[in-house]
N, C-alpha and C. Protein backbone atom coordinates (compact mmCIF):
# COMPACT_ATOMS: atom_id res chain seq x y z
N UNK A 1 120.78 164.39 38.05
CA UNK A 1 120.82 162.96 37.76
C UNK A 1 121.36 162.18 38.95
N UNK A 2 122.43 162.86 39.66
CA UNK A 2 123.53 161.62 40.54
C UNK A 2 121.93 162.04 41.92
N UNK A 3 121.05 163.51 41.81
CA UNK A 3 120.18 163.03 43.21
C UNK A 3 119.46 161.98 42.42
N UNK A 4 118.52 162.27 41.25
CA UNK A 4 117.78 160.99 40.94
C UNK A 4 118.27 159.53 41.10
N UNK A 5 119.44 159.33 40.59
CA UNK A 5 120.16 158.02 41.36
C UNK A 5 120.63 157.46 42.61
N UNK A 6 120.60 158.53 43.22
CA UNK A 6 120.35 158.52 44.64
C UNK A 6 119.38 158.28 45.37
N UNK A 7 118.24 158.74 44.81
CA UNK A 7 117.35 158.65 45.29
C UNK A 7 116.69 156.63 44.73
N UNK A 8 116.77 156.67 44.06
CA UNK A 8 116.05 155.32 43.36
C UNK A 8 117.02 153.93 43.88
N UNK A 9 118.74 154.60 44.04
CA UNK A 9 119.21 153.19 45.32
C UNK A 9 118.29 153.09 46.91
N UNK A 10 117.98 154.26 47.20
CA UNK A 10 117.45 154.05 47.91
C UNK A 10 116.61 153.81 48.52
N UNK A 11 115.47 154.21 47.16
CA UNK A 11 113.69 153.45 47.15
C UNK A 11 114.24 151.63 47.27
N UNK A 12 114.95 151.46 46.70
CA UNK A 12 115.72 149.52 46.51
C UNK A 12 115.74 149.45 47.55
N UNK A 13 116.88 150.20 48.41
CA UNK A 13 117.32 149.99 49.58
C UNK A 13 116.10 149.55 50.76
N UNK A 14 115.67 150.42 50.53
CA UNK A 14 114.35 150.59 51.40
C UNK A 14 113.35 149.29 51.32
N UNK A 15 113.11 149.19 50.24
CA UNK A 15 112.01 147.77 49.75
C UNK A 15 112.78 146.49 49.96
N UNK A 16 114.26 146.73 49.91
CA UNK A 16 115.00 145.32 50.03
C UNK A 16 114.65 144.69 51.66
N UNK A 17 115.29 146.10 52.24
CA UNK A 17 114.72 145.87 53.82
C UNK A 17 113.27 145.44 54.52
N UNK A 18 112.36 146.16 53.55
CA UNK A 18 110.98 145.38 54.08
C UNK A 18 111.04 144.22 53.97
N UNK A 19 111.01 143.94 52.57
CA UNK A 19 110.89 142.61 52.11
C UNK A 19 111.34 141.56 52.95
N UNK A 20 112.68 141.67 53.09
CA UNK A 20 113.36 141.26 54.09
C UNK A 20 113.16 140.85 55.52
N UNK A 21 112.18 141.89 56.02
CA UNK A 21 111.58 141.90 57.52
C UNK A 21 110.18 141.27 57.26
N UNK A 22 109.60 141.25 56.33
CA UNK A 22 108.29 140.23 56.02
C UNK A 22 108.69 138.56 55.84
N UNK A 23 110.06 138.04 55.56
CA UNK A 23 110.31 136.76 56.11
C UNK A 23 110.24 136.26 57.27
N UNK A 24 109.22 135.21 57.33
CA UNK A 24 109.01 134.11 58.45
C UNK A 24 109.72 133.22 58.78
N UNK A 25 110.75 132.81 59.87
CA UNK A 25 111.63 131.93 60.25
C UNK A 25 111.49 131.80 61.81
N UNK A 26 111.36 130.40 61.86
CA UNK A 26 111.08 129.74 63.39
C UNK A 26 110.38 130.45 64.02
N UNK A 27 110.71 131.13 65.46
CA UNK A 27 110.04 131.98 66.57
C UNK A 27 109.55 133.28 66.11
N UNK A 28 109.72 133.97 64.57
CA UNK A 28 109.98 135.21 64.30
C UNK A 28 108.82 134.95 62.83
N UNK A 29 108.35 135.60 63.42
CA UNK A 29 106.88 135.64 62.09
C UNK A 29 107.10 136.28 61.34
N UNK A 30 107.89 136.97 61.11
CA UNK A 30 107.94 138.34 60.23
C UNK A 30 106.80 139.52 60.11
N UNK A 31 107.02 140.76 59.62
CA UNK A 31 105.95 141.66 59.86
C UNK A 31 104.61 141.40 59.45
N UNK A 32 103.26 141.77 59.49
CA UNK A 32 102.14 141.81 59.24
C UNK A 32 101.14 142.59 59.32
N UNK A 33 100.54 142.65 58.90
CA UNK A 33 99.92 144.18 58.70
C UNK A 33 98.44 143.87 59.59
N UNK A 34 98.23 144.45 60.11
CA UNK A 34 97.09 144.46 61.12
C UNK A 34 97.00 143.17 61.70
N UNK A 35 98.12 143.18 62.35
CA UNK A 35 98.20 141.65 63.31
C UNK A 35 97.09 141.33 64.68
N UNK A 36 96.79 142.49 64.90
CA UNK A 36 95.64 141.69 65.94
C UNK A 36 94.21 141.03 65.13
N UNK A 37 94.25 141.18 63.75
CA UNK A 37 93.39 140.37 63.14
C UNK A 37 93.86 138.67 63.32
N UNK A 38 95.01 138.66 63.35
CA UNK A 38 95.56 137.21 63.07
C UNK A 38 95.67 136.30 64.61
N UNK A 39 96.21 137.36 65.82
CA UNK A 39 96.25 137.39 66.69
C UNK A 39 95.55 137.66 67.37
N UNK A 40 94.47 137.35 67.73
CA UNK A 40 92.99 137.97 68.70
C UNK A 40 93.61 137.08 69.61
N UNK A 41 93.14 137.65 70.99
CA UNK A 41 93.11 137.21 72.42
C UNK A 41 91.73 135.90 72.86
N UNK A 42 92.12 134.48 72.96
CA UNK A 42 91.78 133.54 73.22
C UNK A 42 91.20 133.87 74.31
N UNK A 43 89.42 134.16 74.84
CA UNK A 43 89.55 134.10 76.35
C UNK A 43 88.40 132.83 76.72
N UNK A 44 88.92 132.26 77.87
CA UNK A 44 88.50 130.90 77.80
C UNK A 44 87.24 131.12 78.64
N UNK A 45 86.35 130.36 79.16
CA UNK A 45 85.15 130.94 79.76
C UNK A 45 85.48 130.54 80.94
N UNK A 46 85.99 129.71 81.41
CA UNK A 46 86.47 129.22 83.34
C UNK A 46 87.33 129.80 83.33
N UNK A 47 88.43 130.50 83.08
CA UNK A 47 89.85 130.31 83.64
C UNK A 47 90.53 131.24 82.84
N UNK A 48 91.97 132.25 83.72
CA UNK A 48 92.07 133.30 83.03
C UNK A 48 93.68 133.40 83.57
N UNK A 49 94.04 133.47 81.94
CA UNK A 49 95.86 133.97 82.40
C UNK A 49 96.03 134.70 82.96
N UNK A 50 96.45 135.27 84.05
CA UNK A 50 96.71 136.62 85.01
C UNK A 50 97.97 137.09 84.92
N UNK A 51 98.83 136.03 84.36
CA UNK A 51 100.51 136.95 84.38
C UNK A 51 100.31 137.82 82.80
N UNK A 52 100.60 139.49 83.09
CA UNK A 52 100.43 140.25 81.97
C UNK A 52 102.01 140.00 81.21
N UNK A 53 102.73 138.97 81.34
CA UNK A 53 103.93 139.00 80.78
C UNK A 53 104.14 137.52 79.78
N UNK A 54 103.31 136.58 79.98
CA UNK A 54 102.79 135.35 79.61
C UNK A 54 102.88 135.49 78.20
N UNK A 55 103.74 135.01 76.96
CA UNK A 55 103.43 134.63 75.85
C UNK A 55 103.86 136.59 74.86
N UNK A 56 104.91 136.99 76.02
CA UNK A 56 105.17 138.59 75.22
C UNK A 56 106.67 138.40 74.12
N UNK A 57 107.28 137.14 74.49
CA UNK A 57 107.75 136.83 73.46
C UNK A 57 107.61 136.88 72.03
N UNK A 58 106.20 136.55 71.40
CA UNK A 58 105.07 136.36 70.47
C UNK A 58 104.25 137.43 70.12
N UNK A 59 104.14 138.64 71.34
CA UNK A 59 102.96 139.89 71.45
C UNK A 59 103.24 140.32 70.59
N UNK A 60 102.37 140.99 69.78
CA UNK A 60 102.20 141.94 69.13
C UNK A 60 100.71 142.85 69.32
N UNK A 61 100.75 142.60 70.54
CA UNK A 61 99.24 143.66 71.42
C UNK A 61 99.15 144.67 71.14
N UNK A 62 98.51 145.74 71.04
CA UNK A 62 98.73 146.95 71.03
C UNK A 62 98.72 147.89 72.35
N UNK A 63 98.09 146.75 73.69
CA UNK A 63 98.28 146.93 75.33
C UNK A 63 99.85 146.34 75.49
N UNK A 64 100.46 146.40 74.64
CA UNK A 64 101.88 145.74 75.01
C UNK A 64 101.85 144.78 75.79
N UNK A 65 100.57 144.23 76.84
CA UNK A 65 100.85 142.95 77.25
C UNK A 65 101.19 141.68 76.96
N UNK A 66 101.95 140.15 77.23
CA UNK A 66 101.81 139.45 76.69
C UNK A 66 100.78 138.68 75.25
N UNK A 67 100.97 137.87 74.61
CA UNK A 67 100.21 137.08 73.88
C UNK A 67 99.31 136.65 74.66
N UNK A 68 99.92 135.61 75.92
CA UNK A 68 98.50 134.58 76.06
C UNK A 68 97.62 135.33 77.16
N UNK A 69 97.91 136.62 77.49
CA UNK A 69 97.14 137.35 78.91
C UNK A 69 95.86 137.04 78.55
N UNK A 70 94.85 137.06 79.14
CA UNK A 70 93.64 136.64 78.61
C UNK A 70 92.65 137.01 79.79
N UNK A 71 93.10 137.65 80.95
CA UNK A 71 92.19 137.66 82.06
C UNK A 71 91.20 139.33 81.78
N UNK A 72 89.74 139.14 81.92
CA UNK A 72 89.12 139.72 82.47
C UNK A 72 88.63 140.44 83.98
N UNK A 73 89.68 141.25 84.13
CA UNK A 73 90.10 141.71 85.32
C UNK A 73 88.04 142.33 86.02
N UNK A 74 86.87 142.40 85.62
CA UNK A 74 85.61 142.75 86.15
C UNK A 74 85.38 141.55 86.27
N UNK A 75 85.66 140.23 86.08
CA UNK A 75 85.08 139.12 86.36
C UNK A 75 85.52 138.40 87.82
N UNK A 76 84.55 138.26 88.87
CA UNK A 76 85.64 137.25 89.83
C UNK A 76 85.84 135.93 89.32
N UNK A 77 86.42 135.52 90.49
CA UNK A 77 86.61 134.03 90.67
C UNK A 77 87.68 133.56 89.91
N UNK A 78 88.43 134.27 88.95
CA UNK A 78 89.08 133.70 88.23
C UNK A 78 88.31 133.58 86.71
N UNK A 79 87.31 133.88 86.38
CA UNK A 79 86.53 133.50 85.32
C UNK A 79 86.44 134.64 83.97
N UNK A 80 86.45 134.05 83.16
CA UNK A 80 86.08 135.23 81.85
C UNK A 80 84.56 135.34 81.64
N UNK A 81 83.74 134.06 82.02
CA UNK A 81 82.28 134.16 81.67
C UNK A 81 81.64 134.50 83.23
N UNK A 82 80.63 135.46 83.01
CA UNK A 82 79.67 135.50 84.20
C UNK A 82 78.65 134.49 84.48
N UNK A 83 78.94 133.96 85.79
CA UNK A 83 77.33 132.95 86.03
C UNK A 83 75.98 133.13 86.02
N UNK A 84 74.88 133.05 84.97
CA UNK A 84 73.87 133.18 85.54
C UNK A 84 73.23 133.82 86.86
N UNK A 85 71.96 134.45 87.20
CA UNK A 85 71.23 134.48 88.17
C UNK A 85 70.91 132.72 88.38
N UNK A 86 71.23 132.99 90.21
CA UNK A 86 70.78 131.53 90.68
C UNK A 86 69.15 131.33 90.37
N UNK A 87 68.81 130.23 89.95
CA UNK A 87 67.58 130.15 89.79
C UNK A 87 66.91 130.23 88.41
N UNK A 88 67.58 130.85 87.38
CA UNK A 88 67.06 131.21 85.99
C UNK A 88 67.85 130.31 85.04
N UNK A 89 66.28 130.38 84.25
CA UNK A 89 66.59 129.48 82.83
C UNK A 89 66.89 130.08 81.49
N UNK A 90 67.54 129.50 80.77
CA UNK A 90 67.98 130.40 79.74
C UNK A 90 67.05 130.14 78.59
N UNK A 91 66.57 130.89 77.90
CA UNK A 91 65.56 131.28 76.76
C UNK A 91 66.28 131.80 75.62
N UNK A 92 65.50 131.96 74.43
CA UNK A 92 66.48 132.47 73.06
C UNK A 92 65.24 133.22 73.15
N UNK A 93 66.12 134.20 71.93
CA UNK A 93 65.59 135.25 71.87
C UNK A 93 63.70 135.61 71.55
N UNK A 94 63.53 134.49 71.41
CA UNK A 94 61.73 134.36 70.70
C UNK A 94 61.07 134.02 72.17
N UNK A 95 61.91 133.93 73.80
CA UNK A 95 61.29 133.31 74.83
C UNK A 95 60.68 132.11 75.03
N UNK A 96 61.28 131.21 74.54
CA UNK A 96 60.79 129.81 74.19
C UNK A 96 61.94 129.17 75.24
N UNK A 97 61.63 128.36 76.04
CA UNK A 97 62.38 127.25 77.20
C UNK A 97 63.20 126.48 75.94
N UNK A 98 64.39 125.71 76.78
CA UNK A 98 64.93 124.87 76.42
C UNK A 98 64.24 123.32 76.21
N UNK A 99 64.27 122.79 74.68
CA UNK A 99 63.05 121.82 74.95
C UNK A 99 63.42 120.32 76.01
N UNK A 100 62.69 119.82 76.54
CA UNK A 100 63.41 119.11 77.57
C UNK A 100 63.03 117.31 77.40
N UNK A 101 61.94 117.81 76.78
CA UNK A 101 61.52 115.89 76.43
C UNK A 101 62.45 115.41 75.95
N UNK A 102 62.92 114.07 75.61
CA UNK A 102 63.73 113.06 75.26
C UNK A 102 63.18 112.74 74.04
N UNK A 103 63.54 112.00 72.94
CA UNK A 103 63.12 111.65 72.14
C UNK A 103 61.97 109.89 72.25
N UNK A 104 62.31 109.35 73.24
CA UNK A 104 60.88 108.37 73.92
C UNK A 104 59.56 108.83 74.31
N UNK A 105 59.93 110.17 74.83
CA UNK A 105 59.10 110.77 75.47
C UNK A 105 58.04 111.66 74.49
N UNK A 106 57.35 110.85 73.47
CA UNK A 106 56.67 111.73 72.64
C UNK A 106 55.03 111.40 73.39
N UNK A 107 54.50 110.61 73.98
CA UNK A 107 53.51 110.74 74.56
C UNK A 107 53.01 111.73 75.58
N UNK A 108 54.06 111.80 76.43
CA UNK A 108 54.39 113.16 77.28
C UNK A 108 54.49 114.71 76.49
N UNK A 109 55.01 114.55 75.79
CA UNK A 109 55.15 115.70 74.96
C UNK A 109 53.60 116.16 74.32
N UNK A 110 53.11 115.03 73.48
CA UNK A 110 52.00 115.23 73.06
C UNK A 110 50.77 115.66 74.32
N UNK A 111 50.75 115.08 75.35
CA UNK A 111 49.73 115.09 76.22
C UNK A 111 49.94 116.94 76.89
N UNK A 112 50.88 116.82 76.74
CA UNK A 112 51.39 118.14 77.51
C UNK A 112 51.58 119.56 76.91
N UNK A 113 52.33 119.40 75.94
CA UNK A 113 52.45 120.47 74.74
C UNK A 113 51.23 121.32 73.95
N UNK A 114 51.11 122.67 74.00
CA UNK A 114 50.25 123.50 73.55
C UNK A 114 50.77 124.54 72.49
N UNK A 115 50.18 125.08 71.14
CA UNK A 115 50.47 125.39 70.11
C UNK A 115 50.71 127.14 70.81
N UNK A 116 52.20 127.69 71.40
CA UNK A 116 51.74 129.30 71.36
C UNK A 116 51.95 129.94 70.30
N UNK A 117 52.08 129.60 69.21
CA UNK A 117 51.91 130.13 67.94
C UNK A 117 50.44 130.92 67.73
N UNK A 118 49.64 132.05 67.82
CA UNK A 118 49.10 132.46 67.40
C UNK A 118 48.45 132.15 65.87
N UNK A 119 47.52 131.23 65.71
CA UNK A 119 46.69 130.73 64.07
C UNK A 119 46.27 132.46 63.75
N UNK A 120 47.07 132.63 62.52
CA UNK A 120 46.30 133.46 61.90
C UNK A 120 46.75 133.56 60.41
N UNK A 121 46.16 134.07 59.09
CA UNK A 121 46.71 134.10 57.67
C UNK A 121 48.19 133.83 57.64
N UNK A 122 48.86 135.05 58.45
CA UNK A 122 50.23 135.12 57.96
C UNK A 122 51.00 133.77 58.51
N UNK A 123 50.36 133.41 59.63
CA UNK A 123 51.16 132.16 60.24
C UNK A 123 50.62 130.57 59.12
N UNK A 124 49.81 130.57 58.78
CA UNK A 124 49.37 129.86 57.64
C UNK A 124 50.60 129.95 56.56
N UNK A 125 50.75 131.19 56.06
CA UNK A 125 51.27 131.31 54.77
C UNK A 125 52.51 131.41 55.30
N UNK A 126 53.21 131.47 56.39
CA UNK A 126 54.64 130.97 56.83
C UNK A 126 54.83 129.39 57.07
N UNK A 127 54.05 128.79 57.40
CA UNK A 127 53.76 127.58 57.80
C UNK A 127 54.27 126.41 56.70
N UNK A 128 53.31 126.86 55.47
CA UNK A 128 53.19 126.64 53.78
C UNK A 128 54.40 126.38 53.50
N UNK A 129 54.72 127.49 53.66
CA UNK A 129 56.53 128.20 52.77
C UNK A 129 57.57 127.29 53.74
N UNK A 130 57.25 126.85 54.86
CA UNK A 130 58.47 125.74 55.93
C UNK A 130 57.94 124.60 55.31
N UNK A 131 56.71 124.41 55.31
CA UNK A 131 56.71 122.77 54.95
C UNK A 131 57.00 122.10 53.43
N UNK A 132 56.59 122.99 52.61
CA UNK A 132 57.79 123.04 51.36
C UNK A 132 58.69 123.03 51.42
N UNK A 133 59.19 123.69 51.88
CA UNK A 133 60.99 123.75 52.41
C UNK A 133 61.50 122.70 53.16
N UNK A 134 60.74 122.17 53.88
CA UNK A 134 61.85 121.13 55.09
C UNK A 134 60.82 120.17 54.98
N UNK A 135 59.64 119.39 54.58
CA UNK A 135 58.96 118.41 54.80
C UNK A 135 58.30 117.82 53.65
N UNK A 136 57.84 118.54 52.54
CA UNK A 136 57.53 118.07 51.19
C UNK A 136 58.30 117.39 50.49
N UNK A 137 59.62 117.17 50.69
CA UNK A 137 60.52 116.00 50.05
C UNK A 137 60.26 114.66 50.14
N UNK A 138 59.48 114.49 51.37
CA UNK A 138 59.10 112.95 52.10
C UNK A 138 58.07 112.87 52.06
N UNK A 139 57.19 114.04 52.49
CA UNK A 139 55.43 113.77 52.73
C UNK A 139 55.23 114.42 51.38
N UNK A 140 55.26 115.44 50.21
CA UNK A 140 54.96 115.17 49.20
C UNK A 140 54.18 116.75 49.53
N UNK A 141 53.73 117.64 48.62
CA UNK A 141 53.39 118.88 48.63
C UNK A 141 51.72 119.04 49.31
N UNK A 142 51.29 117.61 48.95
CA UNK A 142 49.45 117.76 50.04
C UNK A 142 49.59 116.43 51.38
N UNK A 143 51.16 116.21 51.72
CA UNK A 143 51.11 115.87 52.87
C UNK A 143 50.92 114.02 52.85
N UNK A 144 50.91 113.86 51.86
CA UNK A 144 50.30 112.12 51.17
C UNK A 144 51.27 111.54 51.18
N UNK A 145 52.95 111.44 51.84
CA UNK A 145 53.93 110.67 51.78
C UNK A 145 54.46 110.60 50.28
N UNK A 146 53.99 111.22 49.54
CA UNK A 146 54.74 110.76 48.03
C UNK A 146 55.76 111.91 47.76
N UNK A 147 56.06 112.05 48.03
CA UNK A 147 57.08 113.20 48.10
C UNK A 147 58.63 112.59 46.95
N UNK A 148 59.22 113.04 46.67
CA UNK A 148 60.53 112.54 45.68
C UNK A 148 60.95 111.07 46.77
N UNK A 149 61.62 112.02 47.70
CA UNK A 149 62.42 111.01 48.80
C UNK A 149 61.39 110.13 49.15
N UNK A 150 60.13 109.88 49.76
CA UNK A 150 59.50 109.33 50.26
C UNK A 150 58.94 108.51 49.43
N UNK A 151 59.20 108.25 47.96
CA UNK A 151 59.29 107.51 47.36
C UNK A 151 60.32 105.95 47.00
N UNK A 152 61.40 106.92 47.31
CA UNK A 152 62.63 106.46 47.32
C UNK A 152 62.71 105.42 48.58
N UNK A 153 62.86 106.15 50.04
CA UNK A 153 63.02 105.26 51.20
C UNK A 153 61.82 104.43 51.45
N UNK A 154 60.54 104.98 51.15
CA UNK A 154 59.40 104.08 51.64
C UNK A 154 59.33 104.66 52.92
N UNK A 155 57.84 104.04 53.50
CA UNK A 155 57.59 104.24 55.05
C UNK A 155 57.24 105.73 55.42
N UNK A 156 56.80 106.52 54.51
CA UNK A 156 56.75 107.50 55.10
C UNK A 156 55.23 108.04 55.41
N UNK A 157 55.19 109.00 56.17
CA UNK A 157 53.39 109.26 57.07
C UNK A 157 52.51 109.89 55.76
N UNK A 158 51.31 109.40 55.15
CA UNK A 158 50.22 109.69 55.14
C UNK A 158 49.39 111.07 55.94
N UNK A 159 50.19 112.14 56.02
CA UNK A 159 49.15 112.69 57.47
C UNK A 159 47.87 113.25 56.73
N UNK A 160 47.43 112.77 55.71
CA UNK A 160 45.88 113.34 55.33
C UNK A 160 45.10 112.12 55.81
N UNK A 161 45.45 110.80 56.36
CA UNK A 161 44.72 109.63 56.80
C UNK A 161 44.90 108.85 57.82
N UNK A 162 44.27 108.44 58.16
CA UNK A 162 44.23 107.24 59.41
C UNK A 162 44.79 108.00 60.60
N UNK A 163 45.43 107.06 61.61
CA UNK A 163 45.32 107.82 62.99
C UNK A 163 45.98 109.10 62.70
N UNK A 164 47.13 109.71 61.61
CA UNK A 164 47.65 110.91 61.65
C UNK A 164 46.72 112.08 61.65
N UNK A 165 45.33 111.85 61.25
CA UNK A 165 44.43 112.91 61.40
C UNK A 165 44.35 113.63 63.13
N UNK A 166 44.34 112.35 63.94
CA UNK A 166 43.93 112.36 65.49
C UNK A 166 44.90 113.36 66.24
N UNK A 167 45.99 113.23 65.48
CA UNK A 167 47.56 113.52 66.41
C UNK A 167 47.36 114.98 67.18
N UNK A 168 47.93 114.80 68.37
CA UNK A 168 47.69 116.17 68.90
C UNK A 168 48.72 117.13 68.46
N UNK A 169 48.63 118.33 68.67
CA UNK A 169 49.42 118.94 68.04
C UNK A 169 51.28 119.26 68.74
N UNK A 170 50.98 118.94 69.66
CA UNK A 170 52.24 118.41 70.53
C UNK A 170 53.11 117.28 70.28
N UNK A 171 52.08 115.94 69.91
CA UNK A 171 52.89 114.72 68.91
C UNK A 171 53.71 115.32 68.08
N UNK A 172 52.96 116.45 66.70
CA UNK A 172 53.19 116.44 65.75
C UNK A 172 54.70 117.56 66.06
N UNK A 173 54.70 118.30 66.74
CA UNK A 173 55.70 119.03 67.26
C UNK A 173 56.93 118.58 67.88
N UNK A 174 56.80 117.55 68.86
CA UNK A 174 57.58 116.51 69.21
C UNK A 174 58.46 115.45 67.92
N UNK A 175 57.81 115.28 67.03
CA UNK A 175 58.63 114.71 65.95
C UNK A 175 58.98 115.48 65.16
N UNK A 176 58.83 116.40 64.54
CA UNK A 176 59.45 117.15 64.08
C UNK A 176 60.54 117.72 64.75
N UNK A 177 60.80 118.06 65.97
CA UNK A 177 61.88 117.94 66.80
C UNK A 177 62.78 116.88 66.55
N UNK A 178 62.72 116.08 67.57
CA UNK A 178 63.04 114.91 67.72
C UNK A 178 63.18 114.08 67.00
N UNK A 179 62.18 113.23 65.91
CA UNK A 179 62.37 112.37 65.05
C UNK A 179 61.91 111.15 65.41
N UNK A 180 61.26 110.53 64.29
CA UNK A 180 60.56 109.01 64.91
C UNK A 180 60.16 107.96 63.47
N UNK A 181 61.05 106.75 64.13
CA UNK A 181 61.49 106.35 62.69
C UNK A 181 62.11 106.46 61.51
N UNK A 182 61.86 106.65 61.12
CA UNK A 182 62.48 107.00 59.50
C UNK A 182 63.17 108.65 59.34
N UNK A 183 61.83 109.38 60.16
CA UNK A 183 62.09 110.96 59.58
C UNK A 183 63.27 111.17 60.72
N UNK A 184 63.94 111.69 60.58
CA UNK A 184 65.31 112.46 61.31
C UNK A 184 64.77 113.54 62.15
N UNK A 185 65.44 113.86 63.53
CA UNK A 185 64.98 114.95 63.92
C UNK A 185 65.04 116.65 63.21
N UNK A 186 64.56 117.38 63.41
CA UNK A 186 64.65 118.76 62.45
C UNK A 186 64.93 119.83 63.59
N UNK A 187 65.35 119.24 65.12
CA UNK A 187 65.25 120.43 66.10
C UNK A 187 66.36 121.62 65.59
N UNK A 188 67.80 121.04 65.17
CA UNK A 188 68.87 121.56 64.98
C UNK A 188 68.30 122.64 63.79
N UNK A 189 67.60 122.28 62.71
CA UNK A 189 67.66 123.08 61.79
C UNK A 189 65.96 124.06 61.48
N UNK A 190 65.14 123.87 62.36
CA UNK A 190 64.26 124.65 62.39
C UNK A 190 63.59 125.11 63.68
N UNK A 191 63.71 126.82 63.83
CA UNK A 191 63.58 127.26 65.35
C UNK A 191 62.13 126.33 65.62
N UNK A 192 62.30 126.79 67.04
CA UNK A 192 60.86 126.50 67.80
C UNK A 192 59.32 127.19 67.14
N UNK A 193 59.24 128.65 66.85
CA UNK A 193 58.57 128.71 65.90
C UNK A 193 57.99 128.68 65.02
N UNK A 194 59.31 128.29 64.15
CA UNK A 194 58.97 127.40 62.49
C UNK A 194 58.30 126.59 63.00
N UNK A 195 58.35 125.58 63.93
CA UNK A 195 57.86 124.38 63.84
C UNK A 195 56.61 124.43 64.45
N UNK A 196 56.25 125.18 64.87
CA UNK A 196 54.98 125.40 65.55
C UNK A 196 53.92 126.43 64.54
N UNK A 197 54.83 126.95 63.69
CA UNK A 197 54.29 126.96 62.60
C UNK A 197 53.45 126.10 61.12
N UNK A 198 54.85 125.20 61.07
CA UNK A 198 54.87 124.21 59.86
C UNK A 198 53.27 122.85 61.27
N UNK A 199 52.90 122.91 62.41
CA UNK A 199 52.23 122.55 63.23
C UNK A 199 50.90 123.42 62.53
N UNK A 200 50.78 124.07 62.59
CA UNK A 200 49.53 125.01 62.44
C UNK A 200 49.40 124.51 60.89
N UNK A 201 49.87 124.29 59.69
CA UNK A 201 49.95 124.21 58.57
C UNK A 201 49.45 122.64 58.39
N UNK A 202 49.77 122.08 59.38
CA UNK A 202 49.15 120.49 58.89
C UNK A 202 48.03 119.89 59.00
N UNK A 203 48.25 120.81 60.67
CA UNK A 203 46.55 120.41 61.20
C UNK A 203 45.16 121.03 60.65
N UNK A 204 45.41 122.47 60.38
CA UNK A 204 44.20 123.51 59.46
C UNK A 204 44.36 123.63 57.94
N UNK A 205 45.50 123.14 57.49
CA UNK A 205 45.50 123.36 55.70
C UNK A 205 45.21 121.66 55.17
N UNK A 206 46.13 120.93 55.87
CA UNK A 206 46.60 119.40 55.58
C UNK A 206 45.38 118.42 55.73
N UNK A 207 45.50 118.58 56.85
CA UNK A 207 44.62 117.87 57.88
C UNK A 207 42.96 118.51 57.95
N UNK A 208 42.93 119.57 57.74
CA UNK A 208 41.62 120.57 57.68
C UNK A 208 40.84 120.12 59.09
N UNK A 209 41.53 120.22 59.91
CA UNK A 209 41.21 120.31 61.03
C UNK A 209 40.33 121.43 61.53
């Protein structure tokens, strides 16, 4: 009995003390359990802490170096990010350029711009499934502006009539980007593809081009 009571002051003992060391006060965080989750290393893309003693007040590294060390010792110049090849443009992953027209610049765009979307079934029936999704609210499910919203705001494109039949397919790509009038641009929320998709869908399903 006196070990069992011995033993159980000292399971207390023991838990009093954690407990204890898990209080947070001022400079002193108290313990934490997989602290480099909480604590990840900030590394900035120009510029790099080099003193390994910087912010060890705070460390809880498991390189025992400071908190704020942050340098990528394979990088020159001082830098955490590598520069580019001189001369090269950066592409996403589908190889598509950064788009560069302005939002004035839809005549240019149109005159210039070519569909590399490949027309075929499946790009049809992806096309369908985007313009339901991101454009039938305003233009309406056969493209006729009656759409819920496009009821609501007014002003919205007809593209089964009048000059929207003509549009090149670069116009129609360019605003959907960009935006013109009323409709908001859509660059942010649908890749370059989609849209050269939901492009193929207006002019051969919509438009029956």
């Amino acid at each position: 009995m006196k070990i069992a009571k011995a033993l159980s002051l000292l399971g207390f003992a023991v838990a009093g003390i954690t407990l204890a060391g898990c209080k947070a006060d001022g400079d002193n965080q108290g313990l934490e359990y997989a602290p480099q989750m909480y604590h990840s290393v900030a590394y900035e893309p120009l510029t790099q802490i080099k003193d390994e003693s910087q912010g060890d007040w705070l460390s809880t590294r498991e390189d025992e170096k400071g908190e704020f060390f942050n340098s990528n010792v394979y990088n020159p110049h001082g830098m955490n990010m590598r520069e580019p090849v001189e001369g090269t443009v950066p592409r996403n992953k589908g190889g598509y350029l950064p788009y560069r027209y302005k939002a004035f610049e839809v005549e240019a765009a149109a005159a210039n711009l070519t569909n590399p979307v490949e027309l075929t079934d499946e790009v049809l029936e992806d096309g369908e499934r985007l313009f339901l999704q991101y454009c039938s609210a305003c233009h309406g499910k056969g493209g006729q502006g009656d759409g819920k919203v496009g009821e609501i705001i007014g002003g919205v494109a007809n593209l089964t009539g009048g000059a929207y039949i003509n549009l090149p397919e670069g116009h129609i790509f360019h605003v959907i980007t960009k935006g013109k009038g009323r409709m908001g641009a859509h660059g942010s929320q649908i890749s370059p593809e989609r849209r050269w998709k939901i492009v193929h869908y207006v002019k051969q399903v919509i438009q029956k081009q």
